[in-house]
Protein backbone atom coordinates (compact mmCIF):
# COMPACT_ATOMS: atom_id res chain seq x y z
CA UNK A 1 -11.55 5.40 67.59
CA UNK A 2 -11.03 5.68 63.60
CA UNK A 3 -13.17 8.40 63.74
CA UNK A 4 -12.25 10.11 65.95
CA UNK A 5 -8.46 10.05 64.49
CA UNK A 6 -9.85 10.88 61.20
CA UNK A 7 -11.32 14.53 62.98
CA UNK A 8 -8.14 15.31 64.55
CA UNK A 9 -6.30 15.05 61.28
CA UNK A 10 -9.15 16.95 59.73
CA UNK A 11 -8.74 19.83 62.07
CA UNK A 12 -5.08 19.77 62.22
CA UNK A 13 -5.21 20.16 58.13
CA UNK A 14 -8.11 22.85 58.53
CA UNK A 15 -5.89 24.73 61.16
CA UNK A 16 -2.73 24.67 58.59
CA UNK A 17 -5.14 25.71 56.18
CA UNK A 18 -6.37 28.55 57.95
CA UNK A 19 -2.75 29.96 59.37
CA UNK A 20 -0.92 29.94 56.72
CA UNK A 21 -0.69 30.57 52.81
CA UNK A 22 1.95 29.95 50.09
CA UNK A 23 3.44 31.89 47.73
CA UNK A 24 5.37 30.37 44.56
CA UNK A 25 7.63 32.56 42.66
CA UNK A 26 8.89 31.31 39.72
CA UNK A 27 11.99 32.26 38.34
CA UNK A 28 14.35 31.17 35.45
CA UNK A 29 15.68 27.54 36.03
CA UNK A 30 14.69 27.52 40.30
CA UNK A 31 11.35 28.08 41.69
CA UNK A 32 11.12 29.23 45.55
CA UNK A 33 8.05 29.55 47.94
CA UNK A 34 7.27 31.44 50.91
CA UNK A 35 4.93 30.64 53.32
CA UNK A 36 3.26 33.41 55.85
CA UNK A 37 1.21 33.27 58.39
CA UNK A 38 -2.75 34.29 58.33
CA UNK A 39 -3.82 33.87 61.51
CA UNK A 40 -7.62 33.60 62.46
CA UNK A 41 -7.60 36.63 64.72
CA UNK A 42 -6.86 38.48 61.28
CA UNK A 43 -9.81 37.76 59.88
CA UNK A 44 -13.21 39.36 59.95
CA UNK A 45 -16.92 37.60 59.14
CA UNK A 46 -20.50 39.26 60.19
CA UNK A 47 -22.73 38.89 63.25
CA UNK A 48 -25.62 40.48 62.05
CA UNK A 49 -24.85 43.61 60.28
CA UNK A 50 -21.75 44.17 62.77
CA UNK A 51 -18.25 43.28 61.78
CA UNK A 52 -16.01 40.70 64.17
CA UNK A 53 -13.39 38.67 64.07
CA UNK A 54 -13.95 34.74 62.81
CA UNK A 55 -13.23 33.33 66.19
CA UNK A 56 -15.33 35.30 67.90
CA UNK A 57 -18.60 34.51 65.79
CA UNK A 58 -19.18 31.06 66.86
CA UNK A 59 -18.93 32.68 70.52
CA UNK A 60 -21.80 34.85 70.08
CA UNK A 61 -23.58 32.80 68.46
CA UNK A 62 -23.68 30.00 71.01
CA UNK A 63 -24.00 32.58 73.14
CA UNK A 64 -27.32 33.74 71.42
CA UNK A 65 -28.98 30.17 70.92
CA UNK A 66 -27.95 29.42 75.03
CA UNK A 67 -30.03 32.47 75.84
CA UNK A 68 -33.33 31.65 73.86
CA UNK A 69 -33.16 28.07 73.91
CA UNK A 70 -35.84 27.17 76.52
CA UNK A 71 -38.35 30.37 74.43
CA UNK A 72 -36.69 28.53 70.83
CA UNK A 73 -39.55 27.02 69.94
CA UNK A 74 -42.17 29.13 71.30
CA UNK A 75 -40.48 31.96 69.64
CA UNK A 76 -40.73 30.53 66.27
CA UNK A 77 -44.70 29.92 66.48
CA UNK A 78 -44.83 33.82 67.19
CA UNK A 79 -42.88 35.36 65.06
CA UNK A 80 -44.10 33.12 62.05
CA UNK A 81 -47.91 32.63 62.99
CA UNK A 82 -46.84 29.23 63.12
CA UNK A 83 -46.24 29.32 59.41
CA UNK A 84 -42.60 27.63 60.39
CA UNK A 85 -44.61 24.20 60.92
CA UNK A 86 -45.75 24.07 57.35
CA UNK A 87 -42.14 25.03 56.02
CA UNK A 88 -41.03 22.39 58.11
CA UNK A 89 -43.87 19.33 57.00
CA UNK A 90 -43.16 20.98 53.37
CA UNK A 91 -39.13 19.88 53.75
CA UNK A 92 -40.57 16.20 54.79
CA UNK A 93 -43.14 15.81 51.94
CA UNK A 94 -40.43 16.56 49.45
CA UNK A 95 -37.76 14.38 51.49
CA UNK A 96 -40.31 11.67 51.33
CA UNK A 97 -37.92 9.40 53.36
CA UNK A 98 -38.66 5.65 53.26
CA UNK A 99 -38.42 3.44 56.21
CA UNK A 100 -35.26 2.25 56.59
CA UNK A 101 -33.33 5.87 55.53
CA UNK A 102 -30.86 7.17 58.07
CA UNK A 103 -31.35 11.03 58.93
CA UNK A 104 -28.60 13.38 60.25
CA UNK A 105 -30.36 16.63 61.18
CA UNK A 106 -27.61 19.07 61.83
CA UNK A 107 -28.29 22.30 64.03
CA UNK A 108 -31.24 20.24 65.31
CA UNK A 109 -30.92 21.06 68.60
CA UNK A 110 -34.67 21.14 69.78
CA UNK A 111 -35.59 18.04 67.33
CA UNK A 112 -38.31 19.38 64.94
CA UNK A 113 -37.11 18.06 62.09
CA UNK A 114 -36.16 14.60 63.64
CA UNK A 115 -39.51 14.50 65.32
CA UNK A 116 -41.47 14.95 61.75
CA UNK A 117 -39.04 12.62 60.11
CA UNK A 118 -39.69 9.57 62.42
CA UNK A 119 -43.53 10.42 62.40
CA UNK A 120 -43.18 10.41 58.28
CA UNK A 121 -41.45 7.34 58.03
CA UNK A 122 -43.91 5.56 60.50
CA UNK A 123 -46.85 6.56 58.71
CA UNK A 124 -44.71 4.74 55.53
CA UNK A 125 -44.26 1.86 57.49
CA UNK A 126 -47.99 1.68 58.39
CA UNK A 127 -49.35 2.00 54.34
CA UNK A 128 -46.89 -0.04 53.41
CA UNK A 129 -48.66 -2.78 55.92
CA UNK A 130 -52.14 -2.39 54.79
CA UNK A 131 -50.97 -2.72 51.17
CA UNK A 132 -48.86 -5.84 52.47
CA UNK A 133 -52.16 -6.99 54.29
CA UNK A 134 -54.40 -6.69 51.14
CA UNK A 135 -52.03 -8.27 49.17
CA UNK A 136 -51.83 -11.18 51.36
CA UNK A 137 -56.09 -11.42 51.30
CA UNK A 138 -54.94 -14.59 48.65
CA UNK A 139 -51.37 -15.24 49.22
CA UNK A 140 -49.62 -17.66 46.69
CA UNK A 141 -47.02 -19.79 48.16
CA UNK A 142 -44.30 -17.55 47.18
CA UNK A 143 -46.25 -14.43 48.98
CA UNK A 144 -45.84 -17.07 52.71
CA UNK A 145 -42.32 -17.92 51.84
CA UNK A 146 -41.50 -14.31 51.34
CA UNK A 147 -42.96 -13.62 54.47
CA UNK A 148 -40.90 -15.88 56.72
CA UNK A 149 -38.14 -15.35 54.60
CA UNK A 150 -38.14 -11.64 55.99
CA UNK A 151 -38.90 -12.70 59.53
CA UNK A 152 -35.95 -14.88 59.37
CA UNK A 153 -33.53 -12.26 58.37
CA UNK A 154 -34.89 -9.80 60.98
CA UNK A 155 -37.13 -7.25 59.17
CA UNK A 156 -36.18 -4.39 57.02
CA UNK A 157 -33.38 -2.17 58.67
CA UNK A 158 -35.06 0.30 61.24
CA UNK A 159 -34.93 3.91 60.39
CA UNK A 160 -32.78 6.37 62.81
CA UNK A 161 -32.32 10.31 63.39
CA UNK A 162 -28.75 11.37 64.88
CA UNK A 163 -29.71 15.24 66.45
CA UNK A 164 -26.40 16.84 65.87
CA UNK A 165 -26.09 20.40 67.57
CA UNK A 166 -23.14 22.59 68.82
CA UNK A 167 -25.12 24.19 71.61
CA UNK A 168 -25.71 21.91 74.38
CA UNK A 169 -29.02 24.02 75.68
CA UNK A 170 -30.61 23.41 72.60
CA UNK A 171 -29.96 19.39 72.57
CA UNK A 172 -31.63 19.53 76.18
CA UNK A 173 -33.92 20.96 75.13
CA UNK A 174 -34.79 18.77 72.46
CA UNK A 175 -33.94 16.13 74.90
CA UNK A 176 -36.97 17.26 77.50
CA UNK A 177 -39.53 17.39 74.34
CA UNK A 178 -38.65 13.80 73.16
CA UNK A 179 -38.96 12.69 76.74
CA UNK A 180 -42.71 14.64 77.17
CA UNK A 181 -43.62 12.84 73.69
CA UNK A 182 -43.08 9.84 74.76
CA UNK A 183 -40.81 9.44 71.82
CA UNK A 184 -37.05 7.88 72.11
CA UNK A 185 -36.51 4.90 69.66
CA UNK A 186 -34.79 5.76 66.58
CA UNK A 187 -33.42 9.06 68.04
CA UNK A 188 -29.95 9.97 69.27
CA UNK A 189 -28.46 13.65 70.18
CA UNK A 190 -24.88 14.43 69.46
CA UNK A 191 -22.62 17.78 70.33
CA UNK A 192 -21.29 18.48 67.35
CA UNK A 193 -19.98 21.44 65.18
CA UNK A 194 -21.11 21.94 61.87
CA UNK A 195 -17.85 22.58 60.34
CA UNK A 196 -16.00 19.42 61.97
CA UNK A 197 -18.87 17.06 62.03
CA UNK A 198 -17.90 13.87 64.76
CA UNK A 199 -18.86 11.03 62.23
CA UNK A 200 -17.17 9.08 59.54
CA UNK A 201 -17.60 9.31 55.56
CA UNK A 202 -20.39 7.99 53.47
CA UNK A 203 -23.03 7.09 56.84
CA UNK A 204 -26.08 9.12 55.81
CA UNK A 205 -28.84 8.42 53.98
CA UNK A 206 -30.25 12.54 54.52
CA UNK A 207 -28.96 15.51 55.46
CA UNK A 208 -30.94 18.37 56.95
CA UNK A 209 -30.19 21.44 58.65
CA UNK A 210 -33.23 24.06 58.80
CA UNK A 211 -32.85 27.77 60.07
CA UNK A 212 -29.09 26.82 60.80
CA UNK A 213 -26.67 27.41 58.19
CA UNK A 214 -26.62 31.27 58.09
CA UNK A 215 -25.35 30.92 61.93
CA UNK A 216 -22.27 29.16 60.46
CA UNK A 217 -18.70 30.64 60.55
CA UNK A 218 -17.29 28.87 57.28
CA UNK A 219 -20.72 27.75 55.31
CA UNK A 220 -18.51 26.43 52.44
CA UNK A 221 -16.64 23.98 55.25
CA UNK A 222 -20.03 23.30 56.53
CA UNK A 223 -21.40 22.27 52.98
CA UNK A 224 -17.76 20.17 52.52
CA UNK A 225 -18.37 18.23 55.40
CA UNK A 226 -22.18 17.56 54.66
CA UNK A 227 -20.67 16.22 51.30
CA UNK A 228 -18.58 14.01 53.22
CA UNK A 229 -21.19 12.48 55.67
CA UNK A 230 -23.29 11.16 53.25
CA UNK A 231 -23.66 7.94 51.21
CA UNK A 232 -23.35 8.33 47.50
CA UNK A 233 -27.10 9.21 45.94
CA UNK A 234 -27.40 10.66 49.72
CA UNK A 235 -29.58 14.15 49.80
CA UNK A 236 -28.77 17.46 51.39
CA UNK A 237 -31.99 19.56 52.29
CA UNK A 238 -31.27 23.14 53.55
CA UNK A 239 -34.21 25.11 54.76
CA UNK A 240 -33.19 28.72 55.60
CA UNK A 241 -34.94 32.47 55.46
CA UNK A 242 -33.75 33.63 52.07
CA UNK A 243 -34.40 36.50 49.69
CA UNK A 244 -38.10 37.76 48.96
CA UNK A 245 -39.22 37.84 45.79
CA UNK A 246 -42.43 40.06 45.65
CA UNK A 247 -41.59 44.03 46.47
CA UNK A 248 -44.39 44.79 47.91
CA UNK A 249 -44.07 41.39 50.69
CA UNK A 250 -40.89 42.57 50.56
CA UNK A 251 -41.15 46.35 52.24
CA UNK A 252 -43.70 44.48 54.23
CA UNK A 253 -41.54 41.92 55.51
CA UNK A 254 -38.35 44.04 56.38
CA UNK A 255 -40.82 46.39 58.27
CA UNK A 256 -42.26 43.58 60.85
CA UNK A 257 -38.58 41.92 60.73
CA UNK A 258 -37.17 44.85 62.14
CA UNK A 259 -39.84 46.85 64.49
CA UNK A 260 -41.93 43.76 65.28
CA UNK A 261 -39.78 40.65 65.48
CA UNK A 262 -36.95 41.90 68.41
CA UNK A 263 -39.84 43.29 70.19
CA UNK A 264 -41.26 39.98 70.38
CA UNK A 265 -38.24 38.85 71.67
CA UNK A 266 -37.93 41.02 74.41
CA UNK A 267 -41.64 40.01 75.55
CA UNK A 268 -41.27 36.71 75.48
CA UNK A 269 -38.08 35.58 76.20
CA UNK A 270 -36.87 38.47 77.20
CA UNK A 271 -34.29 39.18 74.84
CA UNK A 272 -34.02 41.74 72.35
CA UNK A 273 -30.57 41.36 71.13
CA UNK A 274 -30.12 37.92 69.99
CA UNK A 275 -33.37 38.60 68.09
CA UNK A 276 -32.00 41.75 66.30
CA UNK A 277 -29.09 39.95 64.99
CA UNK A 278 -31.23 36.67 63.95
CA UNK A 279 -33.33 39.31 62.13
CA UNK A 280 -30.08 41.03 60.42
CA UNK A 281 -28.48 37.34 60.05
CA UNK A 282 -31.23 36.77 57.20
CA UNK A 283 -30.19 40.03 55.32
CA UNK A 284 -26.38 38.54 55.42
CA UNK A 285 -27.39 35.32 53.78
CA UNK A 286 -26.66 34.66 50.56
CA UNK A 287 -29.88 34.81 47.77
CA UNK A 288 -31.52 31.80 46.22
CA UNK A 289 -28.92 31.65 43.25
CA UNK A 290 -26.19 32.48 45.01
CA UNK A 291 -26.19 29.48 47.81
CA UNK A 292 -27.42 27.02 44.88
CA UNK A 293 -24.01 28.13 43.15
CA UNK A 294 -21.98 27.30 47.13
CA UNK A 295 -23.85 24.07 47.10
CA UNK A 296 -22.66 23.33 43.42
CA UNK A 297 -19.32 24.57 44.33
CA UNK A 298 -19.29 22.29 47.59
CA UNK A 299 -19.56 19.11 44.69
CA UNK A 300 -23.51 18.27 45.19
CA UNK A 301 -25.48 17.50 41.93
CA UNK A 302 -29.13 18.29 40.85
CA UNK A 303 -29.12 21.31 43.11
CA UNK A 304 -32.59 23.13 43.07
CA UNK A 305 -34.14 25.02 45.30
CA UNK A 306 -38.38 25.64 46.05
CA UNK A 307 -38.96 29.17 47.42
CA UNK A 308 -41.78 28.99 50.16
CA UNK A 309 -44.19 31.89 51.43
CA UNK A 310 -42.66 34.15 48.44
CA UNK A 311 -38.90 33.24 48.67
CA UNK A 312 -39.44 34.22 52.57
CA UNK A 313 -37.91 30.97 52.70
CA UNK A 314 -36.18 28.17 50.36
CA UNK A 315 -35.79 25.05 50.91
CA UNK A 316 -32.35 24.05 48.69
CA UNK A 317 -31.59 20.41 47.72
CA UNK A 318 -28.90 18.41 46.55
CA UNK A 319 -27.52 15.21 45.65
CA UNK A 320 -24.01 13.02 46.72
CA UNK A 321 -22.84 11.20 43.36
């Protein structure tokens, strides 16, 4: 109930934000202000490389991700060569979660990350047994009454992924995978925007959100509210397509983006346009320096980024003090 009080005021704030703006004029011995209005409708962002208004971006783009989510992840093997799996397992080996850590994976929809971060932390929880188990080969007394000591209290707090993803096609499909893997505990999948997350301050431990951020309306409102999610000395990890760094790769790169990459769409899941704008959504992202300088901005600390396959992706971090 709290939270959910807390996101109404948050939007109603964010919606008084939006429509209007003050002016202060100063003059001698009075000052006066004006407000005006600066409504949404007014306001252009890209799709691609074509110009629309704000409110009709998130449209499209749900629009887009309903249309290929059932080809998503199919999709992503071809156009990459499968090369997406080890940007993905790279995000998790510098994550290095330990058991216990509480993920939100935001635009998550079809659960890769969330499947790779339970897998991670289980194969933590396993070495950390067999060092536990070698350890105990000649246990002193205060090795047992550890032991029980920890039975007694319950165990070490279980790890957990919350799947949080505006497009409902893509959390069923994520949904159907974690149901054909056999895989369930820990998990949960939320409908959720990006910009108006539904949880309350200081709950995670990580924040992801990979191949997801460009698609966002407002990215500095979606980097606010990551800020706002997490526990302090909580991590945001951003993996997203980003600026090449190498010329050559480069002219290489745009060429199979453009001629090869919507073609592949239309083959396989039969849809050419939504791939043509993903393809011209990477141009419209912001460069390696530039989003380190919005995450900075947003109030995260230690911001770096690693730049993967020649800066044909980067994987941006940063910390909650």
């Amino acid at each position: 109930m709290a939270a959910s009080v807390r996101l109404l005021t948050r939007r109603v704030v964010r919606l008084c934000q939006r429509r209007f703006n003050v002016t202060c004029v100063s003059g001698p011995g009075q000052q006066s202000c004006r407000g005006f209005s600066d409504a949404a409708g007014d306001r252009s962002t890209h799709f691609g490389f074509e110009t629309v208004p704000e409110e009709e971006k998130a449209k499209r783009v749900y629009k887009v991700f309903e249309n290929v989510a059932q080809k998503y992840d199919i999709m992503n093997d071809a156009m990459s060569f499968g090369i997406h799996r080890l940007w993905k397992d790279a995000l998790l080996h510098i994550m290095h979660p330990q058991p216990g850590a509480r993920l939100l994976d935001v635009a998550g929809g079809t659960g890769d990350i969330a499947f790779r971060f339970m897998d991670y932390i289980h194969s933590q929880q396993e070495k950390q047994e067999r060092l536990r188990v070698q350890s105990m080969q000649t246990p002193s007394w205060q090795d047992i009454s550890d032991k029980y000591s920890t039975e007694d209290e319950g165990g070490p707090q279980e790890s957990t992924a919350v799947i949080c993803d505006i497009n409902k096609e893509m959390l069923k499909v994520g949904k159907q995978k974690a149901e054909s893997m056999g895989v369930s505990a820990g998990l949960s999948w939320v409908v959720g925007d990006a910009e108006e997350l539904p949880f309350d301050d200081d709950q995670f431990d990580i924040y992801t959100i990979a191949f997801g951020i460009r698609n966002v309306t407002h990215i500095d409102q979606a980097l606010q509210e990551a800020l706002r999610v997490l526990k302090p000395g909580g991590r945001f990890m951003c993996l997203e397509f980003s600026k090449v760094t190498n010329p050559v790769l480069a002219r290489l790169y745009d060429a199979y983006s453009f001629q090869i990459i919507p073609a592949l769409g239309e083959v396989i899941a039969g849809d050419w346009k939504s791939y043509q704008y993903l393809v011209e959504s990477i141009r419209k992202f912001p460069d390696q320096e530039e989003f380190k300088g919005m995450i900075e901005d947003a109030g995260f600390y230690r911001v770096q980024y690693y730049n993967l396959t020649g800066g044909v992706v980067a994987l941006h971090s940063g910390f909650k003090l």
